[in-house]
Protein backbone atom coordinates (compact mmCIF):
# COMPACT_ATOMS: atom_id res chain seq x y z
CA UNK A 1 -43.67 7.36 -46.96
CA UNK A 2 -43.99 4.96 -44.10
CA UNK A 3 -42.84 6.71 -41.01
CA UNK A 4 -41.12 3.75 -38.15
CA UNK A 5 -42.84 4.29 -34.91
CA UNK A 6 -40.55 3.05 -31.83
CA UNK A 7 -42.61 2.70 -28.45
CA UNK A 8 -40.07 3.80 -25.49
CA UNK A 9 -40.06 0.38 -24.31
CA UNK A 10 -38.32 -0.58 -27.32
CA UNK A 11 -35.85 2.35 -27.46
CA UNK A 12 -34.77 1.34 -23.79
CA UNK A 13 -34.27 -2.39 -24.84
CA UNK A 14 -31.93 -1.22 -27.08
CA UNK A 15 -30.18 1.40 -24.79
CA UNK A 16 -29.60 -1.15 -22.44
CA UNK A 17 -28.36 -3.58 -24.88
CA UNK A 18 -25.91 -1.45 -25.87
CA UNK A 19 -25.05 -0.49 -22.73
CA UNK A 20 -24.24 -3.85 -21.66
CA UNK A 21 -22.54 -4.58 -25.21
CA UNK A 22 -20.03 -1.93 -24.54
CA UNK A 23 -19.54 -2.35 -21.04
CA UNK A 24 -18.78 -5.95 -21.41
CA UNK A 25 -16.36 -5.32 -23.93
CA UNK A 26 -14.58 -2.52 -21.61
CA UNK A 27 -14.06 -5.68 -19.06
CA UNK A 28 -12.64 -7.88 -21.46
CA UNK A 29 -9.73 -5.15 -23.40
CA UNK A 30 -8.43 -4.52 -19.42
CA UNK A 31 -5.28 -6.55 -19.27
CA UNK A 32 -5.12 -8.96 -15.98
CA UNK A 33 -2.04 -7.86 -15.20
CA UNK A 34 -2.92 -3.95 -15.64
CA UNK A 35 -3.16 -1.92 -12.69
CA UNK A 36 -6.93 -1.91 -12.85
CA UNK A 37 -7.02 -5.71 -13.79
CA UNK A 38 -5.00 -6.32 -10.37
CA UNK A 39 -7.08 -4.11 -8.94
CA UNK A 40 -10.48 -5.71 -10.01
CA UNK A 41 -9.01 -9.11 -9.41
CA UNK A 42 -7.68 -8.72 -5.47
CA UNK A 43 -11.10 -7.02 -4.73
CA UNK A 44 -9.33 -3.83 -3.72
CA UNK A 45 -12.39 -1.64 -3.79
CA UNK A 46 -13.14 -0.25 -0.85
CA UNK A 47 -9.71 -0.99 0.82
CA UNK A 48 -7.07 0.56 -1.22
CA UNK A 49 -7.51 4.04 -3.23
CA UNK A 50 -7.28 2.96 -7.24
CA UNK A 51 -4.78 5.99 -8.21
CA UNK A 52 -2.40 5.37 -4.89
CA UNK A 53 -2.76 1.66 -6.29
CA UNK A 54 -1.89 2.35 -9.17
CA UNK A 55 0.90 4.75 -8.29
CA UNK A 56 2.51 2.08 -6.20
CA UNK A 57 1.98 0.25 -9.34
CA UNK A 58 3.74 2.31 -11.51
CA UNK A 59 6.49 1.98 -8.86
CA UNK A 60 6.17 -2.07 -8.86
CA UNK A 61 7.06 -2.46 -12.50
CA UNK A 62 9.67 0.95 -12.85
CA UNK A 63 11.88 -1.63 -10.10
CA UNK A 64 14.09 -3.73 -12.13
CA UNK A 65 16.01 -5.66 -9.01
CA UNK A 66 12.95 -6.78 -7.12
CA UNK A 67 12.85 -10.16 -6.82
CA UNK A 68 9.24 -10.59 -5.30
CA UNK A 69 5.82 -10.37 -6.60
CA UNK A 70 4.84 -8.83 -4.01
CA UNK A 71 3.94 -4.68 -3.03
CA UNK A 72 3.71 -3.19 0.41
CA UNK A 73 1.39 -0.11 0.11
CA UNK A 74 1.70 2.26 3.46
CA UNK A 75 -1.31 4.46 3.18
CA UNK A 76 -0.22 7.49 5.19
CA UNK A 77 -3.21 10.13 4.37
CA UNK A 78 -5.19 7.71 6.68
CA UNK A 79 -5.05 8.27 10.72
CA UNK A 80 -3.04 5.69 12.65
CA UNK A 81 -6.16 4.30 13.83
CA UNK A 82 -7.18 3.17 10.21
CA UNK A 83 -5.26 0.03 9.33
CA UNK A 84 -3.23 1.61 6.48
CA UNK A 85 -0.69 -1.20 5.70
CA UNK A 86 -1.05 -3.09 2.30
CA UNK A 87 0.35 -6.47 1.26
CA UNK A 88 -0.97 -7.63 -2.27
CA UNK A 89 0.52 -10.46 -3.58
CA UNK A 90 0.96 -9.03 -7.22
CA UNK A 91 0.86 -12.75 -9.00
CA UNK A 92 -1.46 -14.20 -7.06
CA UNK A 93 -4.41 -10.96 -7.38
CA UNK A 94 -4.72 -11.07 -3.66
CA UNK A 95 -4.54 -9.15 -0.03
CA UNK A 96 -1.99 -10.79 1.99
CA UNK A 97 -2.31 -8.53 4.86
CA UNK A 98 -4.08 -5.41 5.99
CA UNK A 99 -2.93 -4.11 9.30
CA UNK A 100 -1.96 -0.93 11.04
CA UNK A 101 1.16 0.95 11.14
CA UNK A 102 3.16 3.52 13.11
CA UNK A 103 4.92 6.44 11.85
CA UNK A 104 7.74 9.05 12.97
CA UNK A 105 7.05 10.98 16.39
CA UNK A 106 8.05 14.14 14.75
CA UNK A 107 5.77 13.23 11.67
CA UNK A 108 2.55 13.89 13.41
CA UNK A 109 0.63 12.71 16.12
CA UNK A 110 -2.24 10.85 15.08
CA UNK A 111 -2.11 11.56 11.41
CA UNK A 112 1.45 12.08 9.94
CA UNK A 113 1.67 15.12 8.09
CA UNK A 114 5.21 15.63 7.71
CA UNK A 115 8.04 13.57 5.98
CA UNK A 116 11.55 13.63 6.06
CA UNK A 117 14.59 11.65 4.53
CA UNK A 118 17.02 13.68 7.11
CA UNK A 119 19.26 11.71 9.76
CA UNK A 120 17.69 12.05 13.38
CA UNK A 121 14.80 13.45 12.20
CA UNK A 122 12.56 10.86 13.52
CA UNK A 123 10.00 11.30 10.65
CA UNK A 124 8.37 9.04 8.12
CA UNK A 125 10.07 8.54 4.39
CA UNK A 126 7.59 8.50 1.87
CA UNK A 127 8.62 6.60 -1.75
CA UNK A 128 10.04 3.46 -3.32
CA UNK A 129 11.36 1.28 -0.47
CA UNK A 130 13.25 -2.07 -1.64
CA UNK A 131 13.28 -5.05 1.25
CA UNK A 132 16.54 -6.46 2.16
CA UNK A 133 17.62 -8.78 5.07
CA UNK A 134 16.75 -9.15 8.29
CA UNK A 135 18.07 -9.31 11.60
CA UNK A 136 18.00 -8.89 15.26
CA UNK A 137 18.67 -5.38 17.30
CA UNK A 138 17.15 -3.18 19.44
CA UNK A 139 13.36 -3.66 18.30
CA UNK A 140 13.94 -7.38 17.94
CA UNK A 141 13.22 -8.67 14.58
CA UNK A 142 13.94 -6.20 12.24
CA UNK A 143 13.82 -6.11 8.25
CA UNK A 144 16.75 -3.70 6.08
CA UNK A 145 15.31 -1.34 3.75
CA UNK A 146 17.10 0.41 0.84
CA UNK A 147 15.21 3.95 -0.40
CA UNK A 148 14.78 3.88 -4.19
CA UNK A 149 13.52 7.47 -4.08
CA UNK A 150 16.70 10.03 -4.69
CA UNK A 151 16.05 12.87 -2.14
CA UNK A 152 13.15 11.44 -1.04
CA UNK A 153 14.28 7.94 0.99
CA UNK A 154 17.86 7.63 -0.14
CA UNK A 155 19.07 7.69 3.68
CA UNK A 156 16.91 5.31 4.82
CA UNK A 157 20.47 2.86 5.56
CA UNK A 158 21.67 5.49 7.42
CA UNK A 159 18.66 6.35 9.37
CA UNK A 160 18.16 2.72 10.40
CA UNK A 161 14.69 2.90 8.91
CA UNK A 162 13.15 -0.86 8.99
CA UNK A 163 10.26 -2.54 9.56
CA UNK A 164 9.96 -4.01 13.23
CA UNK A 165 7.09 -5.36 15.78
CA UNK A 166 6.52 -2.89 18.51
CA UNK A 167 4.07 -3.03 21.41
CA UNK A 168 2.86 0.78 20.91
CA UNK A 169 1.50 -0.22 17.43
CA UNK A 170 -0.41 -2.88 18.87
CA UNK A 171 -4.31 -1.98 18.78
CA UNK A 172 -4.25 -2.28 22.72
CA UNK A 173 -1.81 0.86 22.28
CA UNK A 174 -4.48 2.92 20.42
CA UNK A 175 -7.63 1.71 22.16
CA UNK A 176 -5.99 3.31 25.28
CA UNK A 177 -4.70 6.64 23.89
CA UNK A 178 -7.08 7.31 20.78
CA UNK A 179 -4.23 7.03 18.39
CA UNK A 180 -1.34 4.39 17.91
CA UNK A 181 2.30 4.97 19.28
CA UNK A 182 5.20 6.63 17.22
CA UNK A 183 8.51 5.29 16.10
CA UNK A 184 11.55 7.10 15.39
CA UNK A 185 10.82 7.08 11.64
CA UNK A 186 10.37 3.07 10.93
CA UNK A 187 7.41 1.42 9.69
CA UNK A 188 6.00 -0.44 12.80
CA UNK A 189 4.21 -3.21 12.86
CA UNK A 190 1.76 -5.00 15.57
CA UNK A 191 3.68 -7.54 17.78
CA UNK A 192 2.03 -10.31 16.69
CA UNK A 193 1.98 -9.51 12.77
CA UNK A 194 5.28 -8.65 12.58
CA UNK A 195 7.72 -11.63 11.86
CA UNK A 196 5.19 -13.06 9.84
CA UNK A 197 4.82 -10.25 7.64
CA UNK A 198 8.93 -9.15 7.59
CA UNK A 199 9.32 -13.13 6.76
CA UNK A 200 6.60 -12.87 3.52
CA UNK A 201 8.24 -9.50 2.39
CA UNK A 202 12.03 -9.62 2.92
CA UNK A 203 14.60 -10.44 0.19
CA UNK A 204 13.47 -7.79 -2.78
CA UNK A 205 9.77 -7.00 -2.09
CA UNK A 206 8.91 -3.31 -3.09
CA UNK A 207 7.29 -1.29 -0.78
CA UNK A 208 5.63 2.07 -1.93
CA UNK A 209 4.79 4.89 0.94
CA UNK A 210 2.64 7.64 0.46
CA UNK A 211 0.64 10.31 2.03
């Protein structure tokens, strides 16, 4: 009987080939348009937490009337001082924008840690936002949302919740106080962002909040 001798440098030549083998086939059977082929694609890592991506993901495709390709992810586990405001253009594999933005005064003060879908509460929705029109009140330039989330958001109408530009979210604002400043519940935006993004992501964009 002729026994086969293997030296380790061959038995790790062929480790590593199959290593490679397999993990080259794992790239290719993940779908471009999966959550993780999105992911890969708009060079997320790093920026945007896979499962909240692919949470707000899950919400993306599970709303039938958007009319965008394009999902707003509001990061709120992150401090105000963390730019925690997603646009990923959803078609395209790509970060639109990355900026900061505010949340309710009663939510929290630097970090929000409470939520509310209650009228006057002055606290951050979290959930399935749909963009709507814009217009022009109190805050200036100001974009509709509708709350997709029952329980969760549903009031947002009636709340006035919107996104808006607003000088305490500026990063002046929070290099000044060590946090940025607090709307009454509305998604706010640096001055200077703002129309720009509320232009890219009215008229049936989804945006997904969490915490």
């Amino acid at each position: 009987m002729v026994k086969k001798i293997f030296s380790p440098l061959w038995v790790l030549a062929l480790s590593c080939a199959f290593l490679f083998s397999h993990s080259a086939r794992s790239e290719a059977e993940i779908s471009p348009t999966s959550a993780k082929g999105i992911y890969n694609s708009a060079k997320l890592y790093g920026i945007v937490d896979f499962q909240l991506f692919k949470d707000a993901y899950n919400a993306y495709e599970s709303t039938a009337n958007r009319s965008k390709s394009l999902l707003t992810i509001i990061d709120y586990s992150k401090p105000s001082t963390e730019k925690r405001f997603y646009v990923i253009d959803m078609a395209k594999k790509s970060l639109v924008f990355n900026t900061y933005v505010a949340h309710g005064i009663n939510s929290g003060k630097k970090t929000a840690t409470k939520f509310s879908n209650i009228i006057n509460s002055r606290k951050t929705s979290l959930g399935t936002f749909l963009t709507d029109t814009t217009y022009y009140g109190s805050n200036g330039y100001s974009l509709r949302l509708d709350g997709l989330t029952k329980g969760v958001n549903d009031n947002a109408r009636d709340r006035y919740i919107v996104v808006h530009g607003a000088d305490y979210a500026n990063e002046s604002f929070m290099k000044k106080n060590g946090y940025l400043g607090r709307s009454w519940g509305c998604p706010a935006l640096p001055e200077k962002l703002s129309k720009e993004i509320i232009d890219t992501i009215k008229g049936g964009s989804v945006i997904y909040a969490s915490s």
